[in-house]
N, C-alpha and C. Protein backbone atom coordinates (compact mmCIF):
# COMPACT_ATOMS: atom_id res chain seq x y z
N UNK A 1 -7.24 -7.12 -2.77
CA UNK A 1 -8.35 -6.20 -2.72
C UNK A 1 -9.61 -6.88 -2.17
N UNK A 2 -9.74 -8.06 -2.37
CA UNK A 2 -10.44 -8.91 -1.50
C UNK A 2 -10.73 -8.83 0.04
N UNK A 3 -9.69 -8.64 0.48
CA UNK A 3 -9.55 -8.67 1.82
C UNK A 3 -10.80 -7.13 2.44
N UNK A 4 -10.67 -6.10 1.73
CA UNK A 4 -10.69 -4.85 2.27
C UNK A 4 -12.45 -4.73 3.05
N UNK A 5 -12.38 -4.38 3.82
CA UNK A 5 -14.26 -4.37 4.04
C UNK A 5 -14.96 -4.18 3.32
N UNK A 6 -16.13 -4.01 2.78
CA UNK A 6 -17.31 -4.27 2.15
C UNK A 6 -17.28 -2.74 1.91
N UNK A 7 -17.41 -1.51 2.65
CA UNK A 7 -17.35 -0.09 3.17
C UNK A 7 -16.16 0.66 2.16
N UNK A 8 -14.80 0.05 2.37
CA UNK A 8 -13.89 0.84 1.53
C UNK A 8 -13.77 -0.18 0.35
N UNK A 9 -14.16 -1.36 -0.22
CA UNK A 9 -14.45 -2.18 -1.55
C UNK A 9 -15.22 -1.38 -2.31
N UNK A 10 -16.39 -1.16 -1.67
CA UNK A 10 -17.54 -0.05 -2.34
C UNK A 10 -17.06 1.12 -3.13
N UNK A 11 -15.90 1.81 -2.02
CA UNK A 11 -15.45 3.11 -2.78
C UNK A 11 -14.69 2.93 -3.73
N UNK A 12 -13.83 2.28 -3.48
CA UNK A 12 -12.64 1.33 -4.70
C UNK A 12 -13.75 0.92 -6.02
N UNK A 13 -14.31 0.29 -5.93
CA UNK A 13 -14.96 -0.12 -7.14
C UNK A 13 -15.77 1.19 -7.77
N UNK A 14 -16.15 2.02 -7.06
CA UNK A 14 -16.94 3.31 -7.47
C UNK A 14 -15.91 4.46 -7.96
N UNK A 15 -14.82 4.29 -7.28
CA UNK A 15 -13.70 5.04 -8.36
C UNK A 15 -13.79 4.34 -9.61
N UNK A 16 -13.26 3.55 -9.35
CA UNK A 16 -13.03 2.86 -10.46
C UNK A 16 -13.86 2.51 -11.55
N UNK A 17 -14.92 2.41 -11.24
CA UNK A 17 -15.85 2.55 -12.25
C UNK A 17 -16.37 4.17 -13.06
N UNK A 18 -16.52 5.20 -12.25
CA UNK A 18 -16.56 6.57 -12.44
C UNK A 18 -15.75 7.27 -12.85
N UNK A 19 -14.67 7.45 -12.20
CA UNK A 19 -13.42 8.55 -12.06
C UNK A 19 -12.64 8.02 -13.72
N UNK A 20 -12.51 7.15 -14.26
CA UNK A 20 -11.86 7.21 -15.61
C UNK A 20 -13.02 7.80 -17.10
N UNK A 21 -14.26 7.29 -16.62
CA UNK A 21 -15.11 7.29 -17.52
C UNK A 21 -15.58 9.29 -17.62
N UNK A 22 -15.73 9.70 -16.13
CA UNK A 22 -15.46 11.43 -16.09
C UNK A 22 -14.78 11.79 -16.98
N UNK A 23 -13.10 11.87 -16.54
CA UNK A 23 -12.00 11.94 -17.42
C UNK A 23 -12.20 12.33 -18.93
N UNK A 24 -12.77 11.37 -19.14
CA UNK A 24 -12.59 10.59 -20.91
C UNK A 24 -13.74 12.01 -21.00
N UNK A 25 -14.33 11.81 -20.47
CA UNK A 25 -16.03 12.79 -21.06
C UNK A 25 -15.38 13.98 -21.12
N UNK A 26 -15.13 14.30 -20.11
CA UNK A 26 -13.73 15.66 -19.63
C UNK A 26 -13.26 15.96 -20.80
N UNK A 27 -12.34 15.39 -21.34
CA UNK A 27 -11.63 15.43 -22.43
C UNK A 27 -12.06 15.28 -23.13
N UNK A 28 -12.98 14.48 -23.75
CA UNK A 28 -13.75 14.75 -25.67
C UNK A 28 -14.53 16.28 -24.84
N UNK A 29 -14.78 16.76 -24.16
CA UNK A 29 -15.32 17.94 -24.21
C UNK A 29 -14.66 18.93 -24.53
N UNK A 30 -13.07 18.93 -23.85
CA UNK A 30 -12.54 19.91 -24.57
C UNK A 30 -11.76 19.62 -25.89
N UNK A 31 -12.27 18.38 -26.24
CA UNK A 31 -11.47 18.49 -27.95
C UNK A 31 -13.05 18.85 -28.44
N UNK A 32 -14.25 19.08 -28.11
CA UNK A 32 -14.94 19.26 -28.66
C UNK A 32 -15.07 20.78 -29.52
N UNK A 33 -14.85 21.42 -27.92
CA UNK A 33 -14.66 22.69 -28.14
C UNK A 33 -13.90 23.49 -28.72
N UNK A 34 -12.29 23.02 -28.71
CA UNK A 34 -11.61 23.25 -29.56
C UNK A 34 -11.93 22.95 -30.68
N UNK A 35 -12.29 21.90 -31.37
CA UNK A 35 -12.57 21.27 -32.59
C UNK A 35 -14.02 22.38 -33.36
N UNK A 36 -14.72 22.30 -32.57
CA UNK A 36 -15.55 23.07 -32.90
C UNK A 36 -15.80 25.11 -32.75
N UNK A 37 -14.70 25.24 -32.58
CA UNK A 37 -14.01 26.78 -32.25
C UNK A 37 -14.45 27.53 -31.61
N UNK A 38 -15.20 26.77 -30.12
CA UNK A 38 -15.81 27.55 -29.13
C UNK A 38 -15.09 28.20 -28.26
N UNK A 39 -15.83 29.38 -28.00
CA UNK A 39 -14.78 30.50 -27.20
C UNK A 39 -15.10 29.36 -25.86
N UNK A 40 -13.39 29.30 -25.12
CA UNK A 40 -13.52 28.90 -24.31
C UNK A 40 -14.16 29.81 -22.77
N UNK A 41 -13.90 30.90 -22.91
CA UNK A 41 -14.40 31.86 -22.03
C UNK A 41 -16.26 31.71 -21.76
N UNK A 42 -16.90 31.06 -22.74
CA UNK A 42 -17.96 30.99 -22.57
C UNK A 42 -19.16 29.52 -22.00
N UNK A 43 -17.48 28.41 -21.91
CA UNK A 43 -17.97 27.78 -21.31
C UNK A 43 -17.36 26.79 -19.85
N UNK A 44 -16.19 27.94 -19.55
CA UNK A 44 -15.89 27.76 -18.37
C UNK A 44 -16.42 27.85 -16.90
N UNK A 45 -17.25 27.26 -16.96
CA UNK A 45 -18.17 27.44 -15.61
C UNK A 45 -18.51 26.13 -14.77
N UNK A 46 -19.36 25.76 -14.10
CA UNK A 46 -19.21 24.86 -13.23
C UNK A 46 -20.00 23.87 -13.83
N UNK A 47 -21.08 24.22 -14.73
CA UNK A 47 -21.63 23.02 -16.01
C UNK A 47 -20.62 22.44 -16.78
N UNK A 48 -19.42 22.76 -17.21
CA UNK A 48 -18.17 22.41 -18.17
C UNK A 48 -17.75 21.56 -16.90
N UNK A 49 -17.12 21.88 -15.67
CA UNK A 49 -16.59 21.45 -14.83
C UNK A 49 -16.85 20.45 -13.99
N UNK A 50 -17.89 19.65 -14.40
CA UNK A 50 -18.56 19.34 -12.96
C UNK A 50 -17.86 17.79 -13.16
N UNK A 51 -17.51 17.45 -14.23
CA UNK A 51 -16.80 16.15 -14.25
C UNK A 51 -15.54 15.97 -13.37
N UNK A 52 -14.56 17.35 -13.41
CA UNK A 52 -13.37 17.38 -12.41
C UNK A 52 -14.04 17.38 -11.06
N UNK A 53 -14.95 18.35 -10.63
CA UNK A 53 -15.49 18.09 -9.45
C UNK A 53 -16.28 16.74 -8.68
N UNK A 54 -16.43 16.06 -9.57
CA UNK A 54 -16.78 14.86 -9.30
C UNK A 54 -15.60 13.95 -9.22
N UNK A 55 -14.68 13.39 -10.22
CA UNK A 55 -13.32 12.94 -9.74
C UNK A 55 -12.70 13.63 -8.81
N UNK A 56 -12.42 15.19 -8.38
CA UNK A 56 -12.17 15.36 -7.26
C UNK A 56 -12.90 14.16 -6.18
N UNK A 57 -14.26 15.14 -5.73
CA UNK A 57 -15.23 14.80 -4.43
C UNK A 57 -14.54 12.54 -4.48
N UNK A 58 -14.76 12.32 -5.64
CA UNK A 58 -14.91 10.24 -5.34
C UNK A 58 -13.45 10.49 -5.06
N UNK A 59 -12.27 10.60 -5.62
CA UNK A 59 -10.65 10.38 -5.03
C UNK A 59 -10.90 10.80 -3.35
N UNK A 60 -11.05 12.31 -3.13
CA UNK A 60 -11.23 12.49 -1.91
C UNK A 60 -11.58 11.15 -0.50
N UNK A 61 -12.91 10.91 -0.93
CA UNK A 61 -13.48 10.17 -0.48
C UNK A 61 -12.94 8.43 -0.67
N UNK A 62 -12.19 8.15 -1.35
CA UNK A 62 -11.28 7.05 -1.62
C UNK A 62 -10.27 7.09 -0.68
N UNK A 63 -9.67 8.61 -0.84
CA UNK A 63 -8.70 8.50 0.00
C UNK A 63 -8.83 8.63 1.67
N UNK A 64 -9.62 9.00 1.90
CA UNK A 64 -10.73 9.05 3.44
C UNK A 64 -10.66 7.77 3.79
N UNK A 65 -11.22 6.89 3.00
CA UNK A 65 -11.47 5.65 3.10
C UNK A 65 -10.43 4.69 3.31
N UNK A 66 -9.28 4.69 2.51
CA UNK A 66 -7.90 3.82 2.51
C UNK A 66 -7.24 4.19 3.70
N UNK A 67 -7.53 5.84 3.88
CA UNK A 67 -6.44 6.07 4.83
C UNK A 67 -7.35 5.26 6.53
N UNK A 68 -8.24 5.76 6.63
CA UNK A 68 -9.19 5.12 7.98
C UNK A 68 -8.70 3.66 7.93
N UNK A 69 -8.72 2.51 6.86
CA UNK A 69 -8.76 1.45 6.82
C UNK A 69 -7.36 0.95 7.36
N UNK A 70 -6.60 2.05 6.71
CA UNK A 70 -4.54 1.78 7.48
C UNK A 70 -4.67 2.26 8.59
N UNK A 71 -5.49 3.06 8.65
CA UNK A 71 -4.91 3.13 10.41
C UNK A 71 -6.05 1.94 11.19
N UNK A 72 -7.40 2.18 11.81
CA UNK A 72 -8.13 1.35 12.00
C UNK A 72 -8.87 0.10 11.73
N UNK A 73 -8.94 -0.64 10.49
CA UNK A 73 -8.61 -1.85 9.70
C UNK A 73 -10.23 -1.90 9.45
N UNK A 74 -11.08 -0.61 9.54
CA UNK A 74 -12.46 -0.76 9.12
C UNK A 74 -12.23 0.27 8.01
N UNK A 75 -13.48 0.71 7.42
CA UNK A 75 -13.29 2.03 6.90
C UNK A 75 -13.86 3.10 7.76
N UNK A 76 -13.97 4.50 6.65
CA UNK A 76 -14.09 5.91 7.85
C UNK A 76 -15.00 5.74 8.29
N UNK A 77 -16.38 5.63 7.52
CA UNK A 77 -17.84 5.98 8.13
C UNK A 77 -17.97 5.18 9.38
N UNK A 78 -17.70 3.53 9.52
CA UNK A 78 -17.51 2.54 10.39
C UNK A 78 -16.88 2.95 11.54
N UNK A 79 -15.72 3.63 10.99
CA UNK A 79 -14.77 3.89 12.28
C UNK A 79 -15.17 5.48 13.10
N UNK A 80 -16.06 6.23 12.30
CA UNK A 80 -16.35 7.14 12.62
C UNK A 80 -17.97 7.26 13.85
N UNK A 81 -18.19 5.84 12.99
CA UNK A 81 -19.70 5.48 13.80
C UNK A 81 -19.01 4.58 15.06
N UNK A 82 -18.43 4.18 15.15
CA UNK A 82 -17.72 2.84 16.34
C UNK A 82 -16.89 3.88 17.29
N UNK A 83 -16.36 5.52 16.67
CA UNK A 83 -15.78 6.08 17.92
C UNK A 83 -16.88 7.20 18.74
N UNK A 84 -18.09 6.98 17.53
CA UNK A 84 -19.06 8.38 18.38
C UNK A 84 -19.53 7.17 19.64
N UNK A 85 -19.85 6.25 19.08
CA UNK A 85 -20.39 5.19 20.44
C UNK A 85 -20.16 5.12 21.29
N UNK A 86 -18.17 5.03 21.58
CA UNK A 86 -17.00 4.63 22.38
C UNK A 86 -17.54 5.69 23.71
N UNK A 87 -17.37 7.49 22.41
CA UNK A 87 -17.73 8.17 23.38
C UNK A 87 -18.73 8.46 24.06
N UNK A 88 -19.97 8.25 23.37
CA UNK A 88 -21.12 8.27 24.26
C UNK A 88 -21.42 7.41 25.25
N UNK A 89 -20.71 6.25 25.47
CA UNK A 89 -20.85 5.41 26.18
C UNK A 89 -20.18 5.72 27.63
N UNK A 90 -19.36 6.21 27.45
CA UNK A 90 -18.33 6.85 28.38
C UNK A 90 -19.02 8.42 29.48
């Protein structure tokens, strides 16, 4: 993991630091609710949710990242900034 650029290290460590700790919150929320006999209908909305949407959006973006790095050996943003150049140069 050493090896990986500075660009997709960043995201790796930012999963990893985020995306389990979401989770966990995720979940004592809904043992909360259960535990505490809240209609779930009343707090299904995108305030309850925003922890999945956040482990979504960082995996996403992890996986953006790993995959750019297997194919082009930088990450995306890098490789995305190094091909707008290619073409403007052209």
């Amino acid at each position: 993991m050493k090896k990986l650029p500075r660009e997709v290290y960043f995201f790796v460590v930012l999963w990893v630091l985020f995306a389990p700790i979401l989770a966990l919150y995720f979940a004592l929320q809904i043992v909360y609710v259960n535990m505490a006999h809240i209609d779930p209908a009343t707090v299904a909305n995108l305030a309850f949710l925003w922890p999945v949407v956040a482990i979504a959006a960082l995996s996403i973006l992890l996986l953006l990242e790993l995959t750019a790095y297997s194919k082009f050996k930088m990450g995306f943003f890098s490789a995305w900034i190094e091909l707008f150049f290619i073409s403007i140069g052209k």
